[in-house]
PDB file of N, CA and C in Angstrom:
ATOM      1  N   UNK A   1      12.981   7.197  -5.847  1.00  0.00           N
ATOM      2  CA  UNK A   1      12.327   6.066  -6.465  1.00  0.00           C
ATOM      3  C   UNK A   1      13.214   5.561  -7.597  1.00  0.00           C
ATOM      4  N   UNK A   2      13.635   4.261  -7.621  1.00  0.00           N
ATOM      5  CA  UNK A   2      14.227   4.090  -8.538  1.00  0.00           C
ATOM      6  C   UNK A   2      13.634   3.708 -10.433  1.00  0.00           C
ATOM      7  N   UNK A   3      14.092   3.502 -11.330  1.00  0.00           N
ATOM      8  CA  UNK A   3      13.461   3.789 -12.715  1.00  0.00           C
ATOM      9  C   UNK A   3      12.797   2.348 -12.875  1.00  0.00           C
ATOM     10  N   UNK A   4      13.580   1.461 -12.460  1.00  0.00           N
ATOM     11  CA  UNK A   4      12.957   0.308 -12.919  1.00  0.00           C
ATOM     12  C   UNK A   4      11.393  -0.132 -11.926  1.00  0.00           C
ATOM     13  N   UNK A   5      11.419   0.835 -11.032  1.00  0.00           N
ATOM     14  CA  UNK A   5       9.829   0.670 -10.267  1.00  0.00           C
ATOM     15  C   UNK A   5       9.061   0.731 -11.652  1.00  0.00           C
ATOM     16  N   UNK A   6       7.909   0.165 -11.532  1.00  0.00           N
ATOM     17  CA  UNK A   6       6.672   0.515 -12.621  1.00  0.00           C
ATOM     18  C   UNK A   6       5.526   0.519 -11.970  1.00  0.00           C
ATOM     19  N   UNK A   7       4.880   1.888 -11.573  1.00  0.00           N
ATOM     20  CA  UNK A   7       3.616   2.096 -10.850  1.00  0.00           C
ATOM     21  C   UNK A   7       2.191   2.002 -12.243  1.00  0.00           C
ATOM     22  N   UNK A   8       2.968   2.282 -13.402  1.00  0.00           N
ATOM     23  CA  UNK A   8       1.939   2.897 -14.083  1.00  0.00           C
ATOM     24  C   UNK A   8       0.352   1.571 -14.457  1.00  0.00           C
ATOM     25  N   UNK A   9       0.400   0.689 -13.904  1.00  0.00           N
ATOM     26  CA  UNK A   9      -0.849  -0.040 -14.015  1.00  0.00           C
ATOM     27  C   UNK A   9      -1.218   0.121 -12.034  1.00  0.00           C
ATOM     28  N   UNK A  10      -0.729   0.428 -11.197  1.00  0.00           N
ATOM     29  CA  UNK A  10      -1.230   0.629 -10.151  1.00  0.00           C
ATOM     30  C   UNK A  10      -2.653   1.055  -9.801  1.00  0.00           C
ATOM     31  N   UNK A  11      -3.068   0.819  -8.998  1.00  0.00           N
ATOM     32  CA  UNK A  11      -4.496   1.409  -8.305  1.00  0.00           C
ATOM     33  C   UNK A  11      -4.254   2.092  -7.170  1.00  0.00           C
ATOM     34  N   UNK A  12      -4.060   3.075  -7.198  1.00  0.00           N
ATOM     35  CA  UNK A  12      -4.200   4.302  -5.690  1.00  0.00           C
ATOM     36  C   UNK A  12      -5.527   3.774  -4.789  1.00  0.00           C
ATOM     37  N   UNK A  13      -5.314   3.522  -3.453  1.00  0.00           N
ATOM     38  CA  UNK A  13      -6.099   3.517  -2.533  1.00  0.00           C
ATOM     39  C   UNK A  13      -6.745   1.546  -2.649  1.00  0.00           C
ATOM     40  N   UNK A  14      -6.214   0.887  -3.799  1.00  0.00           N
ATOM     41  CA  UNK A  14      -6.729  -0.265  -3.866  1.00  0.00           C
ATOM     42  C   UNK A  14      -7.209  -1.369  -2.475  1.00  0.00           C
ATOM     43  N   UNK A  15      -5.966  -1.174  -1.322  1.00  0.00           N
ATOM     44  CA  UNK A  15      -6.291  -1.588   0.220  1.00  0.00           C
ATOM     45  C   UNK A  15      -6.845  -0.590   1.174  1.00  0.00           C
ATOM     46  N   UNK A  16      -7.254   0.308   1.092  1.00  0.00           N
ATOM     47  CA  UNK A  16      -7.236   1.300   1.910  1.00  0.00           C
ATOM     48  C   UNK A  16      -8.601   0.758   2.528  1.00  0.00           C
ATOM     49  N   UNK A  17      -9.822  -0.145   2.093  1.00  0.00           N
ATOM     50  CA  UNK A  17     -10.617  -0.001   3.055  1.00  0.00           C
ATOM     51  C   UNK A  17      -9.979  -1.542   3.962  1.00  0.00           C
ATOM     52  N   UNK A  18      -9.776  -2.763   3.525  1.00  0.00           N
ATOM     53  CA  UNK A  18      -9.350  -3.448   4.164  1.00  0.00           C
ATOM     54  C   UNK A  18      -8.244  -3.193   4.752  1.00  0.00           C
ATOM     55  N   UNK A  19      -7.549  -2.446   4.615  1.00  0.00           N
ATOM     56  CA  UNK A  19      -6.555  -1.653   6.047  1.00  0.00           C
ATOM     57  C   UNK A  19      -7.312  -1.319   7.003  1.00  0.00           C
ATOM     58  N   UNK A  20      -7.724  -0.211   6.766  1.00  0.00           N
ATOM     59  CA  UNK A  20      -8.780   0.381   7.904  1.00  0.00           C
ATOM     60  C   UNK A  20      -9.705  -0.854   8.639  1.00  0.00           C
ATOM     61  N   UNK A  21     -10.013  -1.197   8.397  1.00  0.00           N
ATOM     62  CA  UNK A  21     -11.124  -2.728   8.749  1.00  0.00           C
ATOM     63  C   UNK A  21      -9.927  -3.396   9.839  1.00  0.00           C
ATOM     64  N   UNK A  22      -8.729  -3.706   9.447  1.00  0.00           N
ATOM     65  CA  UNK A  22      -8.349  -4.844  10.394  1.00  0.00           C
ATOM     66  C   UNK A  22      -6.794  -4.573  10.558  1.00  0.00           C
ATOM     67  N   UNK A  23      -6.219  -3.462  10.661  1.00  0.00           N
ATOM     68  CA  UNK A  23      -5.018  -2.902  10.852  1.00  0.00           C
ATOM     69  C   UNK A  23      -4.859  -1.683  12.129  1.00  0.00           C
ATOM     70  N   UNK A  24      -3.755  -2.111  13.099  1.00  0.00           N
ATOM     71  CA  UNK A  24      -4.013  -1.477  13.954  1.00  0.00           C
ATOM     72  C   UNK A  24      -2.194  -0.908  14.116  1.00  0.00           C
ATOM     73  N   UNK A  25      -1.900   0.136  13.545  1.00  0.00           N
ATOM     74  CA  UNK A  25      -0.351  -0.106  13.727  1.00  0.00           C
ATOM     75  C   UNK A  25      -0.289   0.964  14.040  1.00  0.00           C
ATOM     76  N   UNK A  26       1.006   0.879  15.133  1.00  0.00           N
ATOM     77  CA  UNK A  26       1.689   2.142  16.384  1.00  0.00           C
ATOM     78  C   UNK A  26       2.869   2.123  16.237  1.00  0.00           C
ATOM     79  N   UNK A  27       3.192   3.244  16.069  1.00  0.00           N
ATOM     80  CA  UNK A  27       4.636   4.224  15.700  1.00  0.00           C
ATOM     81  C   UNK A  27       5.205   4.442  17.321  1.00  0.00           C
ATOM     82  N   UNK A  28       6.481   4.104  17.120  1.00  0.00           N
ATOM     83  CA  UNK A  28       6.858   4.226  18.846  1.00  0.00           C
ATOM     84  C   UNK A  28       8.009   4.908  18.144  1.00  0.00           C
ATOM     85  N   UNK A  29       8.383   6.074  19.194  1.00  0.00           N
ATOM     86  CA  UNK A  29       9.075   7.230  19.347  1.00  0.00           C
ATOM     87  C   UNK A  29      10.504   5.941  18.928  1.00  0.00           C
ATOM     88  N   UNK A  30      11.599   6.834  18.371  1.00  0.00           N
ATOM     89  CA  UNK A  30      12.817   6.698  18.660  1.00  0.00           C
ATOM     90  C   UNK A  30      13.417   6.234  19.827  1.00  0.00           C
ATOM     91  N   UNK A  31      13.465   6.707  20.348  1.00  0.00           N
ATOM     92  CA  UNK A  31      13.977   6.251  22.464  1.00  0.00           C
ATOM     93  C   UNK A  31      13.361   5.046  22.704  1.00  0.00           C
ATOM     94  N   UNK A  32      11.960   5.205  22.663  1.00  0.00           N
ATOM     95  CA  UNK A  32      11.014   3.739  22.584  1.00  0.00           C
ATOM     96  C   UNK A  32      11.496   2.518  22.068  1.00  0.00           C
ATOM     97  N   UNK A  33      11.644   2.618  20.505  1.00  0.00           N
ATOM     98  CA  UNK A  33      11.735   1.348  20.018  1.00  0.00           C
ATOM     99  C   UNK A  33      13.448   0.791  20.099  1.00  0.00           C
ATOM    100  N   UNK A  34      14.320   1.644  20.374  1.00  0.00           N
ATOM    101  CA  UNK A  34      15.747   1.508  20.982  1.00  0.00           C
ATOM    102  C   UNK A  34      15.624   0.305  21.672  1.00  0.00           C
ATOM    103  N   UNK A  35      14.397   0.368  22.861  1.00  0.00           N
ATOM    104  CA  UNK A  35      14.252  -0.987  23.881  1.00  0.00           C
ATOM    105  C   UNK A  35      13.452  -1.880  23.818  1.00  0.00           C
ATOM    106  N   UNK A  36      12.558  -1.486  22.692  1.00  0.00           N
ATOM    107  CA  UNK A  36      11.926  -2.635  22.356  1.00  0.00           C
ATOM    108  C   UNK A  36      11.852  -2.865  20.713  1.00  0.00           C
ATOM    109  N   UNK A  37      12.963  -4.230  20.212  1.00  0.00           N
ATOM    110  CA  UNK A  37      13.686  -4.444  19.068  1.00  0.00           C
ATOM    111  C   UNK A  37      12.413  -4.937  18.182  1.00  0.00           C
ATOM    112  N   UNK A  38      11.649  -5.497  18.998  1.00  0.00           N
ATOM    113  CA  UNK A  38      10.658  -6.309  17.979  1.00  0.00           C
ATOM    114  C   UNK A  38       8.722  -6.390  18.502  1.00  0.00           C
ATOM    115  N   UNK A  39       8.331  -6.750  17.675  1.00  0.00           N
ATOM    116  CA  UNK A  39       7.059  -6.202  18.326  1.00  0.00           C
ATOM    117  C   UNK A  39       6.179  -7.150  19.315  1.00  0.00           C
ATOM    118  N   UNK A  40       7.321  -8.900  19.328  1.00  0.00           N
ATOM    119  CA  UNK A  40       7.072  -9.664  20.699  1.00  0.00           C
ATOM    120  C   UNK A  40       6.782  -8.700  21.817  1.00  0.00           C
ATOM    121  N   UNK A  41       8.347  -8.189  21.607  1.00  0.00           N
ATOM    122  CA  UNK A  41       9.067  -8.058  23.204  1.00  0.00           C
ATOM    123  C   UNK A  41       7.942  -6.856  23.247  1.00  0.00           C
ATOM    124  N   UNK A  42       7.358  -5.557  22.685  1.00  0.00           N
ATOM    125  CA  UNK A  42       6.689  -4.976  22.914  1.00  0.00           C
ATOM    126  C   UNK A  42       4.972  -5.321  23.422  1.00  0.00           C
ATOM    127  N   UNK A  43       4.844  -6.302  22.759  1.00  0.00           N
ATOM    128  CA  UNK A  43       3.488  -6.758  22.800  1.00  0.00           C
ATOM    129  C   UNK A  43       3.312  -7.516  24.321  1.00  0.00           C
ATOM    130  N   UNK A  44       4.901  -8.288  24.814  1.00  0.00           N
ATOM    131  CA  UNK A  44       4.435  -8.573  25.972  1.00  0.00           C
ATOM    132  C   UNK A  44       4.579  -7.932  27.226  1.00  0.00           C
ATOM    133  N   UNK A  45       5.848  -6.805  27.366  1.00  0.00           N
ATOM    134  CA  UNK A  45       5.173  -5.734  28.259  1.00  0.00           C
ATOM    135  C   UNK A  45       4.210  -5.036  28.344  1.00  0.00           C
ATOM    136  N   UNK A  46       3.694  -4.918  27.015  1.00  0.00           N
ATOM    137  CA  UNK A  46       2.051  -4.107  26.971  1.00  0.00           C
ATOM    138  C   UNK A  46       1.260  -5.075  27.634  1.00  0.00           C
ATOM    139  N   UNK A  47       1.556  -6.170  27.450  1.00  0.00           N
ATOM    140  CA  UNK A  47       0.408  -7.173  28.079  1.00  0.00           C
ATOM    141  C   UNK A  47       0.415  -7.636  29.337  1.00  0.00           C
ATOM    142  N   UNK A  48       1.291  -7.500  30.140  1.00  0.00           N
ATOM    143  CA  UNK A  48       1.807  -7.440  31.450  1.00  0.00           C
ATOM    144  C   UNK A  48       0.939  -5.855  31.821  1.00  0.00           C
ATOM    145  N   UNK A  49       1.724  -5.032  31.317  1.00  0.00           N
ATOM    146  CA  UNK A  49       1.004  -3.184  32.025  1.00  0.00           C
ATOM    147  C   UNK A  49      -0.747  -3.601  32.121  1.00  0.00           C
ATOM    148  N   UNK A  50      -1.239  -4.062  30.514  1.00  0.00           N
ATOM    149  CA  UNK A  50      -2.267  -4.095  31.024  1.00  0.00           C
ATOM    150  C   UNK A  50      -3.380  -4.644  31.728  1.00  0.00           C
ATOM    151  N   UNK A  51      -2.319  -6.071  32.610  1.00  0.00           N
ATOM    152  CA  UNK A  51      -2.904  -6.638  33.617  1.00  0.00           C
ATOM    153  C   UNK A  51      -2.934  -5.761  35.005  1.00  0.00           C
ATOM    154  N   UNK A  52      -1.440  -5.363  34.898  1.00  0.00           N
ATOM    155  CA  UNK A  52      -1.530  -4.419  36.136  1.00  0.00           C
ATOM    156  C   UNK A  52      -2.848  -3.652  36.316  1.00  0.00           C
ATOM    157  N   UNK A  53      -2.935  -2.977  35.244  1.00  0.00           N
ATOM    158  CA  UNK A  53      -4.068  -2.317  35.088  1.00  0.00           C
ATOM    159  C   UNK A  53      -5.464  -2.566  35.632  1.00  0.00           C
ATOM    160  N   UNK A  54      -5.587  -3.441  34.688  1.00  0.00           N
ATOM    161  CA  UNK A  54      -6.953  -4.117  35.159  1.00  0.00           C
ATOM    162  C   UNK A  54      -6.815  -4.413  36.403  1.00  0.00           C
ATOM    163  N   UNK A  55      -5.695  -4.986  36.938  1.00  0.00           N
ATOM    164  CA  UNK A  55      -5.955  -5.108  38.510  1.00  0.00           C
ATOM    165  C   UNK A  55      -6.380  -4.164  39.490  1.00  0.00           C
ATOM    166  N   UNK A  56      -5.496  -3.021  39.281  1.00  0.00           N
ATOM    167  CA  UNK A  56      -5.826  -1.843  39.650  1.00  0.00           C
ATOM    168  C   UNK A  56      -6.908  -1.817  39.545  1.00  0.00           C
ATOM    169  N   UNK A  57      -8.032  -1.374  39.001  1.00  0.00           N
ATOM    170  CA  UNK A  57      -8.662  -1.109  38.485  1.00  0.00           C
ATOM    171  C   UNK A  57     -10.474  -1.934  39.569  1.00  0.00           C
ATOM    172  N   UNK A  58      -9.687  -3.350  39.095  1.00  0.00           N
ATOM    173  CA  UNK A  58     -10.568  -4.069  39.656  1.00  0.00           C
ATOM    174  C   UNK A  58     -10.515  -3.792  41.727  1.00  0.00           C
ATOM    175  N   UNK A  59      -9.213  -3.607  41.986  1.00  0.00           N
ATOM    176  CA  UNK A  59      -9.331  -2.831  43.418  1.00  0.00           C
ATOM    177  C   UNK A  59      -9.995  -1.926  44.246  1.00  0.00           C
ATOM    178  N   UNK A  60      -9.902  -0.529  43.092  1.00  0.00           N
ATOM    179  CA  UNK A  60     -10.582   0.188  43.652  1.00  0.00           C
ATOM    180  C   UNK A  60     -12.118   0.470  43.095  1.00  0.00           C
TER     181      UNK A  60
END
């Protein structure tokens, strides 16, 4: 931490419930995020898989 930080008027936990309320964030392995640079390109193969899905799904 460097010296010129100044926490000392801070509030510990000040966002913590509006995080929880409307924050949804995923940690992708090392190897993972290698191929996916940004969280577009991730968001739209997830969104592709989970049509597959549902298709599937809706098949059987």
């Amino acid at each position: 931490m460097r010296q010129e930080y100044d926490f000392s008027k801070g509030v510990r936990g000040k966002y913590v419930k509006r995080h929880k309320e409307g924050t949804n964030i995923v940690l992708l392995d090392p190897d993972v995020a290698k191929v996916f640079k940004t969280s577009f390109s991730a968001n739209k193969v997830l969104r592709v898989l989970a049509d597959v899905i549902k298709t599937q799904k809706q098949k059987a």
